[in-house]
Protein backbone atom coordinates (compact mmCIF):
# COMPACT_ATOMS: atom_id res chain seq x y z
CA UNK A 1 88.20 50.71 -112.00
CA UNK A 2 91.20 52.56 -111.12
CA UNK A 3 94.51 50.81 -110.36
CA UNK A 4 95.77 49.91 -106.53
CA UNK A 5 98.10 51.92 -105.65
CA UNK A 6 101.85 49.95 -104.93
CA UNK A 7 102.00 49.70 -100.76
CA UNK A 8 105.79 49.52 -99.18
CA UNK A 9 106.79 49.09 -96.03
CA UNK A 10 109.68 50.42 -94.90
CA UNK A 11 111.36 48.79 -91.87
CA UNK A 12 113.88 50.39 -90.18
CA UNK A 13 113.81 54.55 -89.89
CA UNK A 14 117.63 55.66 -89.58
CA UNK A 15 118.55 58.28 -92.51
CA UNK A 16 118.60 55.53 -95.35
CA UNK A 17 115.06 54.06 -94.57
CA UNK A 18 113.61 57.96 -93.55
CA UNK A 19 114.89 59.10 -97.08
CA UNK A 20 113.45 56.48 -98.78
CA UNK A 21 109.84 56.91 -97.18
CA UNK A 22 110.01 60.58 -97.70
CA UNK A 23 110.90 60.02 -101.36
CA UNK A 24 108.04 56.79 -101.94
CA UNK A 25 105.54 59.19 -100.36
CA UNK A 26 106.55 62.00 -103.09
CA UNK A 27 105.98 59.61 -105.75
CA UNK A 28 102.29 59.04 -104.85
CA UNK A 29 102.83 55.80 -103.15
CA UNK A 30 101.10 54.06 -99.56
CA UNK A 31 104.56 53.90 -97.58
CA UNK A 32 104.35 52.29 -94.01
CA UNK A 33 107.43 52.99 -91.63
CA UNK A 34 108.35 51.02 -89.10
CA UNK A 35 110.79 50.60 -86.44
CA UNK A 36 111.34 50.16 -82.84
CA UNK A 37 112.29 53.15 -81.61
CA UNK A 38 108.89 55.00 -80.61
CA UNK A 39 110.52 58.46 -80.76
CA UNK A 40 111.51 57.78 -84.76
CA UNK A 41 108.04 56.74 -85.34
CA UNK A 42 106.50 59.61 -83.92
CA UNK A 43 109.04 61.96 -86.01
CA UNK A 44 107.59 60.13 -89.68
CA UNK A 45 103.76 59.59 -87.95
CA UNK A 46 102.78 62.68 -90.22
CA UNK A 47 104.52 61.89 -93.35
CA UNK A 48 104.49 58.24 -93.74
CA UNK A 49 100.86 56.79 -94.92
CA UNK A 50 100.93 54.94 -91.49
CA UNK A 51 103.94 54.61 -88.80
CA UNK A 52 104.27 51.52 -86.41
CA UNK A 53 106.40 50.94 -83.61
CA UNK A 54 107.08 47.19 -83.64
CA UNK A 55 109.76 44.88 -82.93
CA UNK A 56 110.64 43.36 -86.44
CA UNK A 57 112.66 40.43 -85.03
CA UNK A 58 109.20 39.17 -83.47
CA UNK A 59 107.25 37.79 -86.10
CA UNK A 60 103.86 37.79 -84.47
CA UNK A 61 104.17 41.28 -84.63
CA UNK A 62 105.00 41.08 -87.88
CA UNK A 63 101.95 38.95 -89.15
CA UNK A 64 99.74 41.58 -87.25
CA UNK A 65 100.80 44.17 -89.87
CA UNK A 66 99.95 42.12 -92.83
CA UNK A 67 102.79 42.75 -94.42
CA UNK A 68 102.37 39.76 -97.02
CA UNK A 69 100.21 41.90 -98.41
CA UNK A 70 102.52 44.51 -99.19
CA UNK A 71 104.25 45.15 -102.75
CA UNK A 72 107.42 45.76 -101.26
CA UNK A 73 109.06 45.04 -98.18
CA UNK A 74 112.25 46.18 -97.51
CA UNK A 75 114.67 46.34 -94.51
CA UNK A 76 117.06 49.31 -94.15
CA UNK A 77 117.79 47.96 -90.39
CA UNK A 78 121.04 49.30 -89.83
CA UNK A 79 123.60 48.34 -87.11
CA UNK A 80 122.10 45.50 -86.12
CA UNK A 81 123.17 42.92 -88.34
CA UNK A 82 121.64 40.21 -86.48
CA UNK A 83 117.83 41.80 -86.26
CA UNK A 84 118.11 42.80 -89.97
CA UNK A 85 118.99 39.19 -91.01
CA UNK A 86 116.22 37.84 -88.78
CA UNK A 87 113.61 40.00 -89.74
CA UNK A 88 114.57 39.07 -93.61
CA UNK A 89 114.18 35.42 -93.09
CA UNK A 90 110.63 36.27 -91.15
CA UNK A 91 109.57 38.39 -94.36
CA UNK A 92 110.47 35.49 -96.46
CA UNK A 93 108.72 32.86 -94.39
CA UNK A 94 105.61 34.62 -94.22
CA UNK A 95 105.56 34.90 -98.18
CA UNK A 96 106.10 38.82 -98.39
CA UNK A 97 106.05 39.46 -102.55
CA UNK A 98 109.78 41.04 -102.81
CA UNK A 99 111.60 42.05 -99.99
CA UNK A 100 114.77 43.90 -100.21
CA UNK A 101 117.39 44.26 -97.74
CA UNK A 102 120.40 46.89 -96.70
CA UNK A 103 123.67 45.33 -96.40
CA UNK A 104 126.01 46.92 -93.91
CA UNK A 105 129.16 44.98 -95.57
CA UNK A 106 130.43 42.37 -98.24
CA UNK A 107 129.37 39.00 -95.70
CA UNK A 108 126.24 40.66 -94.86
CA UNK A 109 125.22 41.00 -98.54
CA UNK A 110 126.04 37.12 -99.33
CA UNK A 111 124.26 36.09 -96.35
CA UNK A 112 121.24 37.83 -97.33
CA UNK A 113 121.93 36.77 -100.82
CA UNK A 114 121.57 33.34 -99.21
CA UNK A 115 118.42 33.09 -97.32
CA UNK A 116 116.59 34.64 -100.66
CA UNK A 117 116.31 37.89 -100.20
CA UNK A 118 114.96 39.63 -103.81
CA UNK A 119 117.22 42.13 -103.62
CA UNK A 120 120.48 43.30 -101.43
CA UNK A 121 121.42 46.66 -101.50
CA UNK A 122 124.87 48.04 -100.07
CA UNK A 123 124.06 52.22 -100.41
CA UNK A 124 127.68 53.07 -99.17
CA UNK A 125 128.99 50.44 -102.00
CA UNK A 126 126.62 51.92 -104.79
CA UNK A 127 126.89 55.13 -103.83
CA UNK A 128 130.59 54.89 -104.56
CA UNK A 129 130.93 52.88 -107.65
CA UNK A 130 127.93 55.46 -108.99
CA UNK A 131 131.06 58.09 -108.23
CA UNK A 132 133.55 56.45 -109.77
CA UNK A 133 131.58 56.18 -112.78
CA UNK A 134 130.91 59.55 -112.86
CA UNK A 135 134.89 60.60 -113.28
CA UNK A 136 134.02 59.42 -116.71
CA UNK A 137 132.78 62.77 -118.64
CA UNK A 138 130.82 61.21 -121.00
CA UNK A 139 128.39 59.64 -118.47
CA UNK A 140 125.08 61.58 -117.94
CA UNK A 141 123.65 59.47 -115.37
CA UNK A 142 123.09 56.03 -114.21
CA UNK A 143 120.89 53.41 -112.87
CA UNK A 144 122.66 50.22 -111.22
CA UNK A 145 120.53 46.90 -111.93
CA UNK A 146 122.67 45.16 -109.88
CA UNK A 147 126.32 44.27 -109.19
CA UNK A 148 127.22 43.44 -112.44
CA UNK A 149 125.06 45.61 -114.96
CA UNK A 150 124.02 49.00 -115.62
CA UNK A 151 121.75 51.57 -117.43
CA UNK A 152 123.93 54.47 -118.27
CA UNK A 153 123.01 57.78 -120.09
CA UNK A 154 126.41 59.05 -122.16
CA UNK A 155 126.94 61.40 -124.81
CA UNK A 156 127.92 59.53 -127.45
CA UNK A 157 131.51 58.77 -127.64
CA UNK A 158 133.85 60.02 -130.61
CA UNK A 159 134.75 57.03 -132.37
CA UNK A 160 130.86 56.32 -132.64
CA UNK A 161 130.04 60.00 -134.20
CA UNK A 162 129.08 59.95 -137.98
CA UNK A 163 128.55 56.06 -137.92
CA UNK A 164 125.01 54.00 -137.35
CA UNK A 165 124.71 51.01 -134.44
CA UNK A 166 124.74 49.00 -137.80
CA UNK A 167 128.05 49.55 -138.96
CA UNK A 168 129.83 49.26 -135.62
CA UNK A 169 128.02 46.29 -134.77
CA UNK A 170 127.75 47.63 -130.97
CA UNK A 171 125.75 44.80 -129.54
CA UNK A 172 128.05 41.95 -131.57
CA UNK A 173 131.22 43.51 -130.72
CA UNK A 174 130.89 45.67 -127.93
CA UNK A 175 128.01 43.16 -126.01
CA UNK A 176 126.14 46.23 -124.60
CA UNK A 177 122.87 47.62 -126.43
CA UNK A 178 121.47 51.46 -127.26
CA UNK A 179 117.92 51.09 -126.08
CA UNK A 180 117.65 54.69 -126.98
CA UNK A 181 118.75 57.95 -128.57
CA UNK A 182 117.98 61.47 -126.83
CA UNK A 183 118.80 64.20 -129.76
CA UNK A 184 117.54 67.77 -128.78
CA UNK A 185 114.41 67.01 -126.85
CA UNK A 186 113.00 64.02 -129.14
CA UNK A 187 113.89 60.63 -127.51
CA UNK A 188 114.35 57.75 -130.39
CA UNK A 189 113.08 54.55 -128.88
CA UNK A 190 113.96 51.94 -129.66
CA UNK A 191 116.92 53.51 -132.22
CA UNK A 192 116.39 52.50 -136.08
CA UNK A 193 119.93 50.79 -136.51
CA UNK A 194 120.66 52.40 -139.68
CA UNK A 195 120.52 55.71 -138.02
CA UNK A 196 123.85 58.04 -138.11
CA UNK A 197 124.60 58.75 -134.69
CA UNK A 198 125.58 62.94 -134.25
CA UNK A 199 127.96 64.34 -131.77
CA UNK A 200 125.32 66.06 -129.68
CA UNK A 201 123.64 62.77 -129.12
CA UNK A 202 122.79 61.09 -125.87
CA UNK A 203 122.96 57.60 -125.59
CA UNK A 204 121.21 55.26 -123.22
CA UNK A 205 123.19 51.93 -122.66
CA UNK A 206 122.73 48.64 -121.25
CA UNK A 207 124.57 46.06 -120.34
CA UNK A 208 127.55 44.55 -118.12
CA UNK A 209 129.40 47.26 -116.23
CA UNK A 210 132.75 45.82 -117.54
CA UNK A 211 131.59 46.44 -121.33
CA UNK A 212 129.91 50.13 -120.66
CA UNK A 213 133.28 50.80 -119.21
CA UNK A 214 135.24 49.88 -122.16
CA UNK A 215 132.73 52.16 -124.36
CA UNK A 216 132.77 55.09 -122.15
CA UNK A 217 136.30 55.00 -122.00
CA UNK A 218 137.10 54.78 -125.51
């Protein structure tokens, strides 16, 4: 039997939520847009797996769409703050799997931090700690888990070069862990901790932002 494929919904088509279908449907994904605005939903009717013009804040309209049986919900509602905060609590209610929300600003993300929302995303706020991160050379790329930790590629730092993760004790005294090694085009994962790490290396890192800072900076 072959495995479902994920379904999204998408609710909200401004550039953050029409990105983000055009970039699910890529992936191989069922993506369903929706929004209010019949001309937007006309514009992704031939890319999106199915486009709906519905009022989000109404949640009969809502139910009508099934949406609780959806992988993912989320709600990249933009201006209105009011709408996008009302449609999460109406995701919630219904007993949507995970629904994740855009936050315009700081009091928009706690409130939707508040009435449960999985996950709160601020795009303009990512989008510019992912640059500040990158000033750091040694950073390769990154994936943001949330506020507070990270996944970050790096070469591997000087004062790590011709020593293993054993004798520097990185996860004891540095509290962040290599989850892998990239040398050449062979990925070690997970890394034996006895292995010498080279100057060439890449390393993948996890952990709190505050302590992959300290070890990209060194």
């Amino acid at each position: 039997m072959k495995n479902k494929r994920k379904q999204f919904a998408v609710i909200g088509m401004g550039r953050f939520g029409g990105s983000l279908i055009k970039e699910l449907i890529s992936m191989g994904y069922e993506a369903l847009a929706i929004d209010n605005d019949e001309q937007k939903i006309q514009e992704y009717a031939d890319i999106a797996t199915q486009a709906v013009q519905a009022d989000s804040s109404d949640e009969n309209a809502l139910r009508k769409l099934g949406l609780e049986n959806f992988d993912v919900v989320i709600v990249s509602i933009g201006q209105n703050i009011q709408v996008n905060i009302l449609t999460t609590i109406i995701l919630k209610e219904m007993g949507v799997k995970k629904v994740i929300a855009k936050a315009q600003n700081a009091l928009h993300a706690k409130v939707l931090e508040k009435i449960g929302t999985d996950t709160v995303i601020n795009p303009e706020r990512d989008m510019a700690i992912k640059l500040a991160h990158s000033f750091s050379h040694n950073i390769l790329n990154e994936i943001q888990l949330s506020t507070d930790y990270s996944i970050v590629e790096m070469l591997a730092p000087r004062f790590m070069v011709n020593s293993s993760l054993l004798e520097m004790r990185v996860r004891n005294k540095m509290n962040v862990s290599v989850i892998a090694i990239k040398r050449d085009n062979e990925i070690v994962m997970p890394p034996d901790p006895k292995q010498t790490i080279r100057t060439n290396d890449v390393l993948v890192i996890a952990g709190e932002n505050q302590y992959i800072r300290k070890v990209t900076e060194a």
